[in-house]
N, C-alpha and C. Protein backbone atom coordinates (compact mmCIF):
# COMPACT_ATOMS: atom_id res chain seq x y z
N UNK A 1 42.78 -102.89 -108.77
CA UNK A 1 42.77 -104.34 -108.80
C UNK A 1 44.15 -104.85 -108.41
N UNK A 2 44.23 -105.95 -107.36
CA UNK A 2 45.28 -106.15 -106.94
C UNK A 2 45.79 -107.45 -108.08
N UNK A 3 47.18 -107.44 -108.81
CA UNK A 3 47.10 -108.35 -109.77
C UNK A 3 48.61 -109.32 -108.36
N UNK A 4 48.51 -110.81 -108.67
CA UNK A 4 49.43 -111.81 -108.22
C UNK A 4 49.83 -112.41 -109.44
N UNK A 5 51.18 -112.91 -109.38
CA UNK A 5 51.77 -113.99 -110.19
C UNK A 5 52.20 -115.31 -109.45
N UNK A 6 51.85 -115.68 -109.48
CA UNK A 6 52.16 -117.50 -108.39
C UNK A 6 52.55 -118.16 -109.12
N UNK A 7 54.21 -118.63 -109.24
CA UNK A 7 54.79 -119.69 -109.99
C UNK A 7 55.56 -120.76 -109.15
N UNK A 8 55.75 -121.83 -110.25
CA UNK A 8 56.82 -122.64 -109.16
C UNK A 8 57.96 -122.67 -109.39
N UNK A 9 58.91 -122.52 -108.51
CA UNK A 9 60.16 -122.48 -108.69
C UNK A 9 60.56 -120.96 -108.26
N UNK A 10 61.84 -120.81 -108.12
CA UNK A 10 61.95 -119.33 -107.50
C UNK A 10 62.96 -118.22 -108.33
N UNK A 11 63.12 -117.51 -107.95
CA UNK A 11 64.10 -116.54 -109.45
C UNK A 11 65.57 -116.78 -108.27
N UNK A 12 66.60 -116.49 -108.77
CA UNK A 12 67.92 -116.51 -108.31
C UNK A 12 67.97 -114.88 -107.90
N UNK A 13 68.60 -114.29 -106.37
CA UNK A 13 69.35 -113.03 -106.65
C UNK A 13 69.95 -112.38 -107.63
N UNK A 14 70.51 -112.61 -108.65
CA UNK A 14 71.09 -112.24 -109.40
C UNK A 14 70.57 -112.25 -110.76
N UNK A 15 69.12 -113.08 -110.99
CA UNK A 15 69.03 -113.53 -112.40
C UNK A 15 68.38 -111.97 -113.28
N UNK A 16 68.72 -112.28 -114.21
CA UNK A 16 68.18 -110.67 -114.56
C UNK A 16 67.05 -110.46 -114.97
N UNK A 17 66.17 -111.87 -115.26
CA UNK A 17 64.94 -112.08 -115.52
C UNK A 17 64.02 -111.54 -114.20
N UNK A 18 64.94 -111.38 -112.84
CA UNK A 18 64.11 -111.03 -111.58
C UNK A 18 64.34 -109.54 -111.69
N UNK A 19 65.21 -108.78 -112.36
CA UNK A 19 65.22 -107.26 -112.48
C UNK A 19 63.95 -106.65 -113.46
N UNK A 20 64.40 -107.55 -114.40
CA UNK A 20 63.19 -107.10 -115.07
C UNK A 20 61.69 -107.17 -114.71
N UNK A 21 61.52 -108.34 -114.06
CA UNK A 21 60.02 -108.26 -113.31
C UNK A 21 59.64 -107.30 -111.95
N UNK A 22 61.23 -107.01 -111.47
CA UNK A 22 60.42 -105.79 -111.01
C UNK A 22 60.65 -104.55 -111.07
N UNK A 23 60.98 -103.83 -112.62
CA UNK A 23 61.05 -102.95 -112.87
C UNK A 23 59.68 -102.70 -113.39
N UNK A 24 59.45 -104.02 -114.17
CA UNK A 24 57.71 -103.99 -114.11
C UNK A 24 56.70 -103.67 -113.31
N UNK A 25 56.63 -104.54 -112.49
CA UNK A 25 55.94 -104.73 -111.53
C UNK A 25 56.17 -103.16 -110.34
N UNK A 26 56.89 -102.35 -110.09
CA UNK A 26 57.53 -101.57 -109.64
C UNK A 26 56.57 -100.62 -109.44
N UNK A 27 56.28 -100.32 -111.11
CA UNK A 27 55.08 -99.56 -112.01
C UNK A 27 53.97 -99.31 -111.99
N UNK A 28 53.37 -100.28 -111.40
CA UNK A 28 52.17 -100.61 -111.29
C UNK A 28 52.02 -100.66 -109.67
N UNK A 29 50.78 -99.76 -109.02
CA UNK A 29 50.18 -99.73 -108.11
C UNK A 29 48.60 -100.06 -107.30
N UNK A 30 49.05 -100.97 -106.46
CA UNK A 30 49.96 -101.30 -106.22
C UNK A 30 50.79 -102.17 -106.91
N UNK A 31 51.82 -102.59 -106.37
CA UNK A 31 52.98 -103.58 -107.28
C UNK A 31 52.07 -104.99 -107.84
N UNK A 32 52.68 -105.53 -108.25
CA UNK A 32 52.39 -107.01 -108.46
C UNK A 32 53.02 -108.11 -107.22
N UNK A 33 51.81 -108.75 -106.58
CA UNK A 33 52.32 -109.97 -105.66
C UNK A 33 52.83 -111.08 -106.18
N UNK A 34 54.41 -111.23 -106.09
CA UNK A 34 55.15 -112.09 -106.61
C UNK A 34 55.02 -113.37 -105.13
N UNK A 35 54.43 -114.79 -105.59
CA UNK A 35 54.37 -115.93 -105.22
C UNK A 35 54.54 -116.89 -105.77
N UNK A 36 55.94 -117.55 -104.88
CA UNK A 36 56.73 -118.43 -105.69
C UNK A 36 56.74 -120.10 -104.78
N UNK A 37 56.11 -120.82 -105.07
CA UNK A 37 56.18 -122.32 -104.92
C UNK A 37 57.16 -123.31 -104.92
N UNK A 38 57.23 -123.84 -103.82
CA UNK A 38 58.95 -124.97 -104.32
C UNK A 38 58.13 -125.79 -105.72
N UNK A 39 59.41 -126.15 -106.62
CA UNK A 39 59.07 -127.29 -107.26
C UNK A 39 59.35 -128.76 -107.11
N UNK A 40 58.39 -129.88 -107.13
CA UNK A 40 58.62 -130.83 -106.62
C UNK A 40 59.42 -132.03 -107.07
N UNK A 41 60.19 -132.30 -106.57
CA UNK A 41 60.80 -133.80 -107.37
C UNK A 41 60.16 -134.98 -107.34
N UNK A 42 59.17 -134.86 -108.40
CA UNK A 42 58.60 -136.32 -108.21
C UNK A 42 58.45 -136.45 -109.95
N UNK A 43 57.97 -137.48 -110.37
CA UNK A 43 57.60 -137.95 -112.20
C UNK A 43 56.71 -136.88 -112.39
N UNK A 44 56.81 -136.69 -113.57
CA UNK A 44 55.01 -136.05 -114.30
C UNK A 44 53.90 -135.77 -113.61
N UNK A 45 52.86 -136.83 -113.48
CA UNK A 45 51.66 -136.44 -113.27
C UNK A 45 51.94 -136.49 -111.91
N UNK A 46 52.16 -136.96 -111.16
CA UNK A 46 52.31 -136.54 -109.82
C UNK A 46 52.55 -135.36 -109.91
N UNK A 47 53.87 -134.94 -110.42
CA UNK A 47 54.54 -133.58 -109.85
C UNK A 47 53.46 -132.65 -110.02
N UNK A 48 52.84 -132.68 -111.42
CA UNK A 48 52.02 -131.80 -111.95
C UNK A 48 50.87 -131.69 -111.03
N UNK A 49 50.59 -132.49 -110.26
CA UNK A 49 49.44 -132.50 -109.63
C UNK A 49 50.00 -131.96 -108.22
N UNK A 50 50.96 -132.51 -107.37
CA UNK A 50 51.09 -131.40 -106.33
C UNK A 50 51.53 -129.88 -106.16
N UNK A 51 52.68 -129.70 -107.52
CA UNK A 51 52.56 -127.95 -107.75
C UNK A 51 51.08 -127.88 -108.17
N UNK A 52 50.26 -128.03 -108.65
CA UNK A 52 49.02 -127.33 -108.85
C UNK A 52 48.57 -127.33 -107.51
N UNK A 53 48.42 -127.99 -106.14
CA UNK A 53 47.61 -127.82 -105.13
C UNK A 53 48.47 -126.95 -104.58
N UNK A 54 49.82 -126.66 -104.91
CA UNK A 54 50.62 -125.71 -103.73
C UNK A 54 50.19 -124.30 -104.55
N UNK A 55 49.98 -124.23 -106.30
CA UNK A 55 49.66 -122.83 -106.56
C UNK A 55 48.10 -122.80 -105.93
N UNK A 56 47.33 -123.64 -106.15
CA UNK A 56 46.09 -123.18 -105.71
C UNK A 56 45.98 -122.51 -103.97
N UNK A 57 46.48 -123.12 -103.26
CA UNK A 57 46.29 -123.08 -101.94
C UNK A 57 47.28 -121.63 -102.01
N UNK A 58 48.07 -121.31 -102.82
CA UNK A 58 48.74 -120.20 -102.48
C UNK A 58 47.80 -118.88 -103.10
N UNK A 59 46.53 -119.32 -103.97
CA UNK A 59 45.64 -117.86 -104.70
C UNK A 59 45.42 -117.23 -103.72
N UNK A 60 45.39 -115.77 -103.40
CA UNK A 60 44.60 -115.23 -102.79
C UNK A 60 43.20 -115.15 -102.75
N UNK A 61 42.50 -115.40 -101.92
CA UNK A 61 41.00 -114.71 -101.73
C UNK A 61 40.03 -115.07 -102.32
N UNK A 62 39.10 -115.34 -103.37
CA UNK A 62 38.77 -114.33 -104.20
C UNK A 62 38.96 -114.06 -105.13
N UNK A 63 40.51 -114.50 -105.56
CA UNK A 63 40.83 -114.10 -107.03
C UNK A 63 40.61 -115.00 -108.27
N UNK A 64 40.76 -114.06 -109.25
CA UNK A 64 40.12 -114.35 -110.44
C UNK A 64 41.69 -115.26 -111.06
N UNK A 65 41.40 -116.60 -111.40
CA UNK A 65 42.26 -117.54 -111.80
C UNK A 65 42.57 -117.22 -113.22
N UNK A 66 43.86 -117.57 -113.44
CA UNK A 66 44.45 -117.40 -114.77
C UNK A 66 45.70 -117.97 -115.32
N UNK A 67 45.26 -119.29 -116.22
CA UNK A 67 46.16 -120.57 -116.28
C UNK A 67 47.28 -120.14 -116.94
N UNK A 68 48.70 -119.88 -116.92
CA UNK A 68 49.20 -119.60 -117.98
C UNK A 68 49.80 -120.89 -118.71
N UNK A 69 49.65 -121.19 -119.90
CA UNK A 69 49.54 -122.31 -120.24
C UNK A 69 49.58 -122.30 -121.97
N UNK A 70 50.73 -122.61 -122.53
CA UNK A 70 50.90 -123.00 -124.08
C UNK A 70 49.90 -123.58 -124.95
N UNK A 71 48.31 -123.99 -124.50
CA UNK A 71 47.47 -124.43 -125.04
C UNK A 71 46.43 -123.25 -124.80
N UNK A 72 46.68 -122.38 -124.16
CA UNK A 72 45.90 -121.23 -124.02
C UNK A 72 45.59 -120.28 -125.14
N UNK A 73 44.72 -119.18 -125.12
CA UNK A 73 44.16 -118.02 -125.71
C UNK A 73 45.51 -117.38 -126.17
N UNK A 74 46.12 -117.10 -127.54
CA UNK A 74 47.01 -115.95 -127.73
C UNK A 74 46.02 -114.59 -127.15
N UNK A 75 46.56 -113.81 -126.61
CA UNK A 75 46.09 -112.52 -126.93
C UNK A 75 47.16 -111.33 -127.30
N UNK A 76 46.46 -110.32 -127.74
CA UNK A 76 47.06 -109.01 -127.94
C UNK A 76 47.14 -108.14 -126.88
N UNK A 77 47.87 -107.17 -126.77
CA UNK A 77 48.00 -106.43 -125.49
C UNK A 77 46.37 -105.64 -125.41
N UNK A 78 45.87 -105.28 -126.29
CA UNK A 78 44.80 -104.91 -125.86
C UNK A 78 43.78 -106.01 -125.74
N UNK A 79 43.63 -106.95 -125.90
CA UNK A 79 42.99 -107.96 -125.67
C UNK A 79 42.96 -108.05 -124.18
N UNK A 80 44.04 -108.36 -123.60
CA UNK A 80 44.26 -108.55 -122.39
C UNK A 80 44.14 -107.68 -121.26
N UNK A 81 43.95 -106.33 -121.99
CA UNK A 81 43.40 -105.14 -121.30
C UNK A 81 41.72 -105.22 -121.00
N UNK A 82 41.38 -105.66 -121.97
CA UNK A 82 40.02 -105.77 -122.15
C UNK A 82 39.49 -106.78 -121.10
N UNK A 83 40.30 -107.71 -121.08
CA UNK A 83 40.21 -108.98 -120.07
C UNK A 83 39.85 -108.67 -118.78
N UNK A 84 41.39 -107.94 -118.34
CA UNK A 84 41.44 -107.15 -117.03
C UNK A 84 40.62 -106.61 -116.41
N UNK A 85 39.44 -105.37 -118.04
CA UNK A 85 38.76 -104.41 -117.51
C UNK A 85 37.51 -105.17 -116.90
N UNK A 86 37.04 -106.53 -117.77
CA UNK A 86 36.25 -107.02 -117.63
C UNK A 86 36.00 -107.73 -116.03
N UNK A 87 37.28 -108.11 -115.51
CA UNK A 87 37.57 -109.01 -114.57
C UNK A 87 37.11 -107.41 -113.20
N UNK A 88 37.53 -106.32 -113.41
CA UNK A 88 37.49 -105.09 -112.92
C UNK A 88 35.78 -105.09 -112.43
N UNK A 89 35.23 -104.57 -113.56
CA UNK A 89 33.61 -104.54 -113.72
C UNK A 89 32.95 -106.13 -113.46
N UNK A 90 33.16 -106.92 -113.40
CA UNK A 90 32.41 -107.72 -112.44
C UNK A 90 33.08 -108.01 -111.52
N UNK A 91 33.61 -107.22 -110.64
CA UNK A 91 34.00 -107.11 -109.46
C UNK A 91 34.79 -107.76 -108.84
N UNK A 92 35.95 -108.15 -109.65
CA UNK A 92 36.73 -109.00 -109.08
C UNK A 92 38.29 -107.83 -108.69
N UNK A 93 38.39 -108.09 -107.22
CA UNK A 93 39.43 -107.12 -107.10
C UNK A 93 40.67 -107.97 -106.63
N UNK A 94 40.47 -109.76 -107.67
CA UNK A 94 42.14 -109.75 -107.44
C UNK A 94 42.03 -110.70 -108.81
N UNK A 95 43.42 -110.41 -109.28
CA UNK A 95 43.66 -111.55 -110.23
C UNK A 95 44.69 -112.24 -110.22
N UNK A 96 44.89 -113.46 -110.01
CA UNK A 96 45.80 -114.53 -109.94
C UNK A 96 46.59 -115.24 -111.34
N UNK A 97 47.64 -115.10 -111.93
CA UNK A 97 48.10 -115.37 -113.04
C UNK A 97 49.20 -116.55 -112.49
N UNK A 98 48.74 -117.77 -113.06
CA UNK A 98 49.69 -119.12 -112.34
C UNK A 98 50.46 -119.67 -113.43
N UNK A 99 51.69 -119.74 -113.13
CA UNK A 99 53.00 -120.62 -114.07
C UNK A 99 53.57 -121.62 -113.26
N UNK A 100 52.69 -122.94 -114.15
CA UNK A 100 53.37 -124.19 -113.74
C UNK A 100 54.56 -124.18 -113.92
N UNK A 101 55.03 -125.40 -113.50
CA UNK A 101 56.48 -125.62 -113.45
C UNK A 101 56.78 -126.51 -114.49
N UNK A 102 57.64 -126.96 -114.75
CA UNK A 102 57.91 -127.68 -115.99
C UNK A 102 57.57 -128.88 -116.83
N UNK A 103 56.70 -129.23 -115.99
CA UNK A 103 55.34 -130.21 -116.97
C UNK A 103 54.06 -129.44 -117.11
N UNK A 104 54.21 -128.18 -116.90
CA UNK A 104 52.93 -127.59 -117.09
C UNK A 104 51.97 -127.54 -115.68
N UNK A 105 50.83 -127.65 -116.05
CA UNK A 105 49.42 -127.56 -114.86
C UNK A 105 48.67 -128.76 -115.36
N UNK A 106 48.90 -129.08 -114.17
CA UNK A 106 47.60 -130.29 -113.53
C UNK A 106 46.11 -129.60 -114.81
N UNK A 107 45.47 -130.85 -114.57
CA UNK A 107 44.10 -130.38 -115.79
C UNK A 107 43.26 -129.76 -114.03
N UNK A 108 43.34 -130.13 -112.98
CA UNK A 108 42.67 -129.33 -112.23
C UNK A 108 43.01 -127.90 -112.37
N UNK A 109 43.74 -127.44 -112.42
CA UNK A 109 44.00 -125.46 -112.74
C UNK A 109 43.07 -125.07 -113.97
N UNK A 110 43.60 -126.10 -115.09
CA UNK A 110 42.94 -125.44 -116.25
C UNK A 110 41.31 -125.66 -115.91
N UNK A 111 40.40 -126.22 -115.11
CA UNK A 111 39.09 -126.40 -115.01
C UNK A 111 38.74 -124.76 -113.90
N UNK A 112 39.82 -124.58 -113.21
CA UNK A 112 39.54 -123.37 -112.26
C UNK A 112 39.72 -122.14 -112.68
N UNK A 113 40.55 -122.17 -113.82
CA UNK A 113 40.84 -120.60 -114.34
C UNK A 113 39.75 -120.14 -114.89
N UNK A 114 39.29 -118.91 -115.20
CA UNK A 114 38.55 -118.17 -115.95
C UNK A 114 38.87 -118.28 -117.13
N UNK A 115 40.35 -118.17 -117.20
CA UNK A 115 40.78 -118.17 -118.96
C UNK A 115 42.37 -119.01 -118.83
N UNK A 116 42.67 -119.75 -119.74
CA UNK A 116 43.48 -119.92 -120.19
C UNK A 116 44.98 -119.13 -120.96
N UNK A 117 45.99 -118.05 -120.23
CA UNK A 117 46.79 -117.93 -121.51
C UNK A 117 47.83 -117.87 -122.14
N UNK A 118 48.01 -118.07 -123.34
CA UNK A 118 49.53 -118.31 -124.04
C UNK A 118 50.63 -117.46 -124.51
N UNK A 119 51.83 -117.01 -124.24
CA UNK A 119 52.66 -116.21 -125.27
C UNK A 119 52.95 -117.17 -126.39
N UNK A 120 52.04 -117.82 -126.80
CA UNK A 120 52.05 -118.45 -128.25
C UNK A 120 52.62 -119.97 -128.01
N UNK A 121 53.40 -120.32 -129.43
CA UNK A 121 53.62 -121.71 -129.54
C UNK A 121 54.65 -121.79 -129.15
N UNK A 122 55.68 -121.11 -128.44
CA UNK A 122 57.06 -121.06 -128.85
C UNK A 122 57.10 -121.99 -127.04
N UNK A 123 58.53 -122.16 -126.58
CA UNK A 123 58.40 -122.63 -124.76
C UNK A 123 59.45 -121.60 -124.72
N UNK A 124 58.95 -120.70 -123.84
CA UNK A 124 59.32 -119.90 -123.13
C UNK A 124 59.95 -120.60 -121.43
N UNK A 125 61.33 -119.79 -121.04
CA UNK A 125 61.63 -120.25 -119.84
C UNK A 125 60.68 -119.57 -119.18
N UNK A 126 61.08 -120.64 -118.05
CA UNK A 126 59.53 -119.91 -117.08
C UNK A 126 60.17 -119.03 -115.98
N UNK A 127 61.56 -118.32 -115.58
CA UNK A 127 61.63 -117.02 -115.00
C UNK A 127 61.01 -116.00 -116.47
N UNK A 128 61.14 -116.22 -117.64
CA UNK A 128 61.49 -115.38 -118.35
C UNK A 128 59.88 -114.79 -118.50
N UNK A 129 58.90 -116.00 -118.44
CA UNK A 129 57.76 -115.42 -118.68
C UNK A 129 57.08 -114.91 -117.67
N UNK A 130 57.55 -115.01 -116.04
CA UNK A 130 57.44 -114.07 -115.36
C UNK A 130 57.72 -112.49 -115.27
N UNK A 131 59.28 -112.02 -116.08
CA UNK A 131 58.79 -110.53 -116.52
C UNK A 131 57.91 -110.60 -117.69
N UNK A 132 58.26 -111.49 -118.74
CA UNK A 132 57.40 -111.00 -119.84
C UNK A 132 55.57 -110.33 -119.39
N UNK A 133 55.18 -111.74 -118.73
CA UNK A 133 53.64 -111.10 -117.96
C UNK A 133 53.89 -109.82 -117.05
N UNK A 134 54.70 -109.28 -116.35
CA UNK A 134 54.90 -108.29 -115.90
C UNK A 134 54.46 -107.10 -117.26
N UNK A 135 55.29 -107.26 -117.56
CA UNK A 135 55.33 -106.03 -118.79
C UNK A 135 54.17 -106.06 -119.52
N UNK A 136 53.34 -107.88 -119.75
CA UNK A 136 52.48 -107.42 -120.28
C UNK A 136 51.17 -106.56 -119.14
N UNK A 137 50.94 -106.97 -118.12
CA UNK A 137 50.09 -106.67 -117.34
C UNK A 137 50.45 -105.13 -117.00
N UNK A 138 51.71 -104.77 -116.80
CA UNK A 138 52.05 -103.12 -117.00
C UNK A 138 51.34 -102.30 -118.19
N UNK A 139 51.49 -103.12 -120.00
CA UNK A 139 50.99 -102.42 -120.49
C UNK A 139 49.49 -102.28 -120.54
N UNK A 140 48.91 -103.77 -120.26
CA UNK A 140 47.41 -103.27 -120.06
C UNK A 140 46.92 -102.01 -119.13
N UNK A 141 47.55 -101.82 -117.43
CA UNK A 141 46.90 -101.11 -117.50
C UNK A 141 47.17 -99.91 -117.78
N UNK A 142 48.34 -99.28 -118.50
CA UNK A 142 48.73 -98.21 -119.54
C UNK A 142 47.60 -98.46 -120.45
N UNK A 143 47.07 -99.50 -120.96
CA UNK A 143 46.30 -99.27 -122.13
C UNK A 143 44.55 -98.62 -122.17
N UNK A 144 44.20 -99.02 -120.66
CA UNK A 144 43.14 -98.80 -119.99
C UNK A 144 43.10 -97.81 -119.45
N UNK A 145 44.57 -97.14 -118.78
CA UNK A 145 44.01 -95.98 -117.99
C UNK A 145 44.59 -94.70 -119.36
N UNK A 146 45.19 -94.75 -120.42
CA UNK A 146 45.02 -94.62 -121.53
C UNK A 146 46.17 -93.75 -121.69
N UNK A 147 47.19 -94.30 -121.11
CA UNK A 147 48.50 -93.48 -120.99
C UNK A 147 49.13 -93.87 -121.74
N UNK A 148 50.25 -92.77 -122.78
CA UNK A 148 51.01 -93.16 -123.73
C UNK A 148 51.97 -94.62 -123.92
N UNK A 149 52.45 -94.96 -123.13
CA UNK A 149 52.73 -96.29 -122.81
C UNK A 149 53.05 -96.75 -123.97
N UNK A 150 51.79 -97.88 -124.35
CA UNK A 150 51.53 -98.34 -125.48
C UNK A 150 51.07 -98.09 -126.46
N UNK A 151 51.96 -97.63 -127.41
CA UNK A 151 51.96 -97.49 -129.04
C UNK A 151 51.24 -98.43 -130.04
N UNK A 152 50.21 -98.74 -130.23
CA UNK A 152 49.67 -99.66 -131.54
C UNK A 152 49.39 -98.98 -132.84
């Protein structure tokens, strides 16, 4: 399954939040498709509404949508394995994981995703939760193809 991350805004050469995503991503074969969106200078709902048409128009194919979004599903790493496997077996061979930009996602994304999801209540920067989803999407599929990896 080919997994994408499509966010807006871009990582810096140097930031270390971009090492870490692809030491992640590195891991996993193939890699993870990193797609990154300008962010727009405009108010709120505008803005929110044209990064959502630049992540949409940037999904690949086909793929299976996935809002990341602070009002979303907590899950557990195996939760999210389970997700994956599911997205696997009905035949979806891409999955798209989207991080708005700093007002969040347009309510059009959240109507297109399959699922909604959250690293909880807390606001996470948004390079940062680009490795974090790295690592988590690394350990799912450690958790699935059932390699020591992940410890629970």
């Amino acid at each position: 399954m080919r997994l994408s991350i499509l966010a807006v805004g871009r990582f810096g050469a140097k930031d270390p939040e971009r090492l870490l995503f692809e030491t992640y991503s590195a891991r996993l074969k193939p890699a993870i498709e990193l797609v990154e969106v300008e962010e727009k200078r405009m108010a709120g709902a505008a803005r929110q509404k044209r990064e959502g048409e630049l992540l949409l128009a940037a999904v690949p194919p086909g793929a299976a949508i996935v809002a990341m979004d602070g009002r979303g599903e907590v899950l557990s790493s195996e939760a999210l394995a389970g997700k994956l496997e599911r997205f696997r077996d009905q035949g979806a061979g891409k999955v798209a994981f989207l991080i708005g930009g700093a007002d969040g996602h347009d309510e059009n994304i959240r109507k297109k995703a399959a699922f909604c999801y959250s690293f909880g209540p807390a606001t996470w920067p948004h390079l940062m939760v680009r490795a974090m989803l790295a690592e988590q999407l690394y350990r799912a599929a450690t958790i699935i193809d059932g390699h020591p990896y992940h410890r629970a």
